[in-house]
PDB file of N, CA and C in Angstrom:
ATOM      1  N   UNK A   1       9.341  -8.665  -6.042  1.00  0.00           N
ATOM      2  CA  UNK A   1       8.710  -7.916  -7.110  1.00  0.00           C
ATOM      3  C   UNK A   1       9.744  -7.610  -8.198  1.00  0.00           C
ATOM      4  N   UNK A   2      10.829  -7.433  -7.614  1.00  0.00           N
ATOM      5  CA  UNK A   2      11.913  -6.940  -8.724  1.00  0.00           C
ATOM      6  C   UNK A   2      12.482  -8.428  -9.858  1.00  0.00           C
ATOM      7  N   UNK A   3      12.279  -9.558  -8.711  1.00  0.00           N
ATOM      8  CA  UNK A   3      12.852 -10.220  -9.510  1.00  0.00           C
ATOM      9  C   UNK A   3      11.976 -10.732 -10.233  1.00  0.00           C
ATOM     10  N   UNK A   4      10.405 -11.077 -10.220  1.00  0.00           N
ATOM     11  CA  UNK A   4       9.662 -11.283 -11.027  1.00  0.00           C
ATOM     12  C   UNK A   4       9.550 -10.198 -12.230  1.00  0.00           C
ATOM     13  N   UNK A   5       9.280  -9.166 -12.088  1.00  0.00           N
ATOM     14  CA  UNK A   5       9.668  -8.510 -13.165  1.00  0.00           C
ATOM     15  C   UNK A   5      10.877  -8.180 -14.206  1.00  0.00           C
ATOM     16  N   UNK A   6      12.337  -8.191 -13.503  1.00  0.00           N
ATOM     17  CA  UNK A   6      13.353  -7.678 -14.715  1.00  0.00           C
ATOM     18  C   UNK A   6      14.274  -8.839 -14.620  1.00  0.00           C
ATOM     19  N   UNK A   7      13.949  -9.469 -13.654  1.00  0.00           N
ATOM     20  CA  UNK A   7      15.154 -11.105 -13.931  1.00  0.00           C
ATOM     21  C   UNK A   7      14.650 -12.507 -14.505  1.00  0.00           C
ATOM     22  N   UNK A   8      12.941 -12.322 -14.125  1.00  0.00           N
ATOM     23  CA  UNK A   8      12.678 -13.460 -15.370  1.00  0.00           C
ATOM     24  C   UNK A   8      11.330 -12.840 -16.279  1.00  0.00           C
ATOM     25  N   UNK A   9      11.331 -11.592 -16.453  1.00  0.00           N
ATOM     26  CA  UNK A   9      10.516 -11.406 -17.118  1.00  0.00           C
ATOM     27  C   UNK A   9       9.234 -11.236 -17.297  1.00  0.00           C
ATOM     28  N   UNK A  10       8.997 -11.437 -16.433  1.00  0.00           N
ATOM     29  CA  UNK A  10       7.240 -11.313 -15.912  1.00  0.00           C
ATOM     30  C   UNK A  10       6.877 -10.442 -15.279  1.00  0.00           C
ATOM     31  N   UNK A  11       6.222  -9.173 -16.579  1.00  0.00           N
ATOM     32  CA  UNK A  11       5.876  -7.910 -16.370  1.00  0.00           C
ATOM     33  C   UNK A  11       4.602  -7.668 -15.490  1.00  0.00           C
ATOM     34  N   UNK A  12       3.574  -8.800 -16.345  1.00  0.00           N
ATOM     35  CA  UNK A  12       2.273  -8.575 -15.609  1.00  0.00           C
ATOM     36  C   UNK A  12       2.208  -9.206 -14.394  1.00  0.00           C
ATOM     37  N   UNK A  13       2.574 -10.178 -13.838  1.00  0.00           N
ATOM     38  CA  UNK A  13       3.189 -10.295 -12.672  1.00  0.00           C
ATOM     39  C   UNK A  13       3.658  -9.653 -11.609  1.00  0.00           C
ATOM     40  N   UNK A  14       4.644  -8.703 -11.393  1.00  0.00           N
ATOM     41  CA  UNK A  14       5.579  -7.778 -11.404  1.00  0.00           C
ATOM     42  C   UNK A  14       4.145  -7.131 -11.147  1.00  0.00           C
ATOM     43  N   UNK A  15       3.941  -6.357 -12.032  1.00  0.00           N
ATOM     44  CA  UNK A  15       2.545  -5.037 -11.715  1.00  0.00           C
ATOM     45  C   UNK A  15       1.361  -5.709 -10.670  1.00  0.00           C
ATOM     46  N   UNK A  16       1.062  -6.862 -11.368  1.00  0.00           N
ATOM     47  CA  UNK A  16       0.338  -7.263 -10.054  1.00  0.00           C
ATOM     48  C   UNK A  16       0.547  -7.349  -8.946  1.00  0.00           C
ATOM     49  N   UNK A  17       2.264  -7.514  -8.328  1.00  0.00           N
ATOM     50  CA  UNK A  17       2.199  -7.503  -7.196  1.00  0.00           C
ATOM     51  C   UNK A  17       2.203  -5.918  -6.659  1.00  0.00           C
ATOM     52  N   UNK A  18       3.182  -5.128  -7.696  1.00  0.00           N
ATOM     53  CA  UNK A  18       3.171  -4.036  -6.962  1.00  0.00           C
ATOM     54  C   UNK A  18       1.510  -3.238  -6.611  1.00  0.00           C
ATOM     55  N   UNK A  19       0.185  -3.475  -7.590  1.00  0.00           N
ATOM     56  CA  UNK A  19      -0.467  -2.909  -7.512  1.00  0.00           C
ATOM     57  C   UNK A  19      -1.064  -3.624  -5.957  1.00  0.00           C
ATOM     58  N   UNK A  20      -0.989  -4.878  -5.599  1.00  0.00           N
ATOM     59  CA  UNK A  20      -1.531  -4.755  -4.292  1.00  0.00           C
ATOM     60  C   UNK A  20      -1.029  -4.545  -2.987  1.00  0.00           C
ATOM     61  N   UNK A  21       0.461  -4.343  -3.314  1.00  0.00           N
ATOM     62  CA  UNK A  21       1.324  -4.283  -2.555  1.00  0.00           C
ATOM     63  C   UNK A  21       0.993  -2.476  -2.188  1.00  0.00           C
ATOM     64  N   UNK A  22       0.701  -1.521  -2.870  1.00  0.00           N
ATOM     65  CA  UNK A  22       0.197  -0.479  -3.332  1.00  0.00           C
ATOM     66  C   UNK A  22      -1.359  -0.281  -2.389  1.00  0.00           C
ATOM     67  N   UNK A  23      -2.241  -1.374  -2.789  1.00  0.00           N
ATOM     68  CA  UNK A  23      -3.405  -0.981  -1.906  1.00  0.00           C
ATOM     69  C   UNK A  23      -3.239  -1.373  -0.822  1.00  0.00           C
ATOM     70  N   UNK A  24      -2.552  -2.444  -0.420  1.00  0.00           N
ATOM     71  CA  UNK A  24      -2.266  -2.573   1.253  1.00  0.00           C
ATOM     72  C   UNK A  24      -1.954  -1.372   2.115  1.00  0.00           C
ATOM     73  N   UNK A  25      -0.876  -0.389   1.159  1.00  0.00           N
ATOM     74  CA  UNK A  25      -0.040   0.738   2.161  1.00  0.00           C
ATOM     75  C   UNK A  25      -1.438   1.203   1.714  1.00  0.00           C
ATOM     76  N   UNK A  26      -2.418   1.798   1.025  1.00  0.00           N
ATOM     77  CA  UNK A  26      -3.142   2.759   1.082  1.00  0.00           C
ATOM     78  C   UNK A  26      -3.931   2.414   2.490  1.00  0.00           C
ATOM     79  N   UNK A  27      -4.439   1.111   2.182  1.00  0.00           N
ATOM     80  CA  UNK A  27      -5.594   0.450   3.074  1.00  0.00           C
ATOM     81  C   UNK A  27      -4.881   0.804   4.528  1.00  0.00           C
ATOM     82  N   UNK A  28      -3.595   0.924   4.960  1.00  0.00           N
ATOM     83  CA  UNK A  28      -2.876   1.326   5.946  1.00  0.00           C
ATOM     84  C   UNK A  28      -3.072   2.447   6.655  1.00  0.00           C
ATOM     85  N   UNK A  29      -2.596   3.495   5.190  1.00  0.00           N
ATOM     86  CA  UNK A  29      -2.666   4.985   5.402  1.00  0.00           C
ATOM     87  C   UNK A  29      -4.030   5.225   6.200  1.00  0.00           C
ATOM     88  N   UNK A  30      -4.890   4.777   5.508  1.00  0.00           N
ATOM     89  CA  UNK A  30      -6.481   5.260   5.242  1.00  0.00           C
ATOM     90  C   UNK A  30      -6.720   5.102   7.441  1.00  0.00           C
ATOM     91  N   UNK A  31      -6.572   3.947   7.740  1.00  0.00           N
ATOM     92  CA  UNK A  31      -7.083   3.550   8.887  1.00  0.00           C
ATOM     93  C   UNK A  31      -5.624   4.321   9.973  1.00  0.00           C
ATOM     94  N   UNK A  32      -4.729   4.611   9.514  1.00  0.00           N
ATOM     95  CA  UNK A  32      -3.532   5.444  10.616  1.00  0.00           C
ATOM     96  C   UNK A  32      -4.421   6.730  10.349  1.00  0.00           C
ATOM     97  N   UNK A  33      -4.964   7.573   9.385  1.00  0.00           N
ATOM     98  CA  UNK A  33      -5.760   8.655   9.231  1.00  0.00           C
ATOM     99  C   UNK A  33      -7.244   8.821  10.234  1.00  0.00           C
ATOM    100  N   UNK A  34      -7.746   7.656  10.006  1.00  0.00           N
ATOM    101  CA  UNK A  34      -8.460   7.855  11.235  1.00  0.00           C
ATOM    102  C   UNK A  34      -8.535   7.885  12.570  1.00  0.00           C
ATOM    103  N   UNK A  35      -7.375   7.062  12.484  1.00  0.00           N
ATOM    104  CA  UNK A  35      -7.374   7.411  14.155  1.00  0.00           C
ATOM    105  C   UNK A  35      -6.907   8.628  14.608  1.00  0.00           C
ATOM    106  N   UNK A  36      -6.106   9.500  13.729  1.00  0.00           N
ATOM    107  CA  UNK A  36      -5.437   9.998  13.920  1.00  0.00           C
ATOM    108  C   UNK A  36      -6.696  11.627  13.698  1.00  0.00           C
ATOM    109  N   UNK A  37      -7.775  11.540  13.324  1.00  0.00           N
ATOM    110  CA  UNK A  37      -8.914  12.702  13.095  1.00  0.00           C
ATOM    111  C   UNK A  37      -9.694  12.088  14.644  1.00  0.00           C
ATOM    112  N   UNK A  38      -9.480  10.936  14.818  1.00  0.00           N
ATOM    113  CA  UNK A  38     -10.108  10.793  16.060  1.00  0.00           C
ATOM    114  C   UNK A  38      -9.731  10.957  17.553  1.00  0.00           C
ATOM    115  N   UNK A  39      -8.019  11.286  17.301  1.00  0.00           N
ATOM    116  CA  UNK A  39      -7.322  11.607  18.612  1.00  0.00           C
ATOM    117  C   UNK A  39      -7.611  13.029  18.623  1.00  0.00           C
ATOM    118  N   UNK A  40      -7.494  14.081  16.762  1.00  0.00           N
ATOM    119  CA  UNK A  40      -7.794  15.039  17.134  1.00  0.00           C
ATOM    120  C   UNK A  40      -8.891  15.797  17.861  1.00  0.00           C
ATOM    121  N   UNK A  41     -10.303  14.926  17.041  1.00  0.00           N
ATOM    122  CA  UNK A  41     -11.442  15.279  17.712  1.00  0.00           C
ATOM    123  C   UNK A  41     -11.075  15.274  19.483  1.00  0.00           C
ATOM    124  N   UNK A  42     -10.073  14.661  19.890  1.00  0.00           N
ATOM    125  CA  UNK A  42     -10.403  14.224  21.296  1.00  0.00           C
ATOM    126  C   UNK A  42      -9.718  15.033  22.216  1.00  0.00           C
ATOM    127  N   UNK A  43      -8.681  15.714  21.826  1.00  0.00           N
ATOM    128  CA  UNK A  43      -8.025  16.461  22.181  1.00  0.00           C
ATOM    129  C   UNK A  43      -7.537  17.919  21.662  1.00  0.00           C
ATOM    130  N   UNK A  44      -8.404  18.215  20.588  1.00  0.00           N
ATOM    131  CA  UNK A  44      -8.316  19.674  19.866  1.00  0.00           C
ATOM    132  C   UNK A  44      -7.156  19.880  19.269  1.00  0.00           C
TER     133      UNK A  44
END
């Protein structure tokens, strides 16, 4: 990501990766969150 963006220049590039690189960790977060409301349900 770094080098597409500030070593050859390719900004929109560069953002594109970070933006999905970005929803992957969310898409991550999101599903470690549930399990994690579902261990609580299970154990208080």
């Amino acid at each position: 990501m770094y080098n597409e963006s500030f070593k050859k220049y390719l900004m929109g590039y560069g953002s594109a990766i970070s933006v999905v690189l970005f929803l992957i960790a969310m898409a991550i977060i999101a599903v470690y969150f549930r399990q994690l409301r579902k261990v609580d349900l299970i154990y208080g």
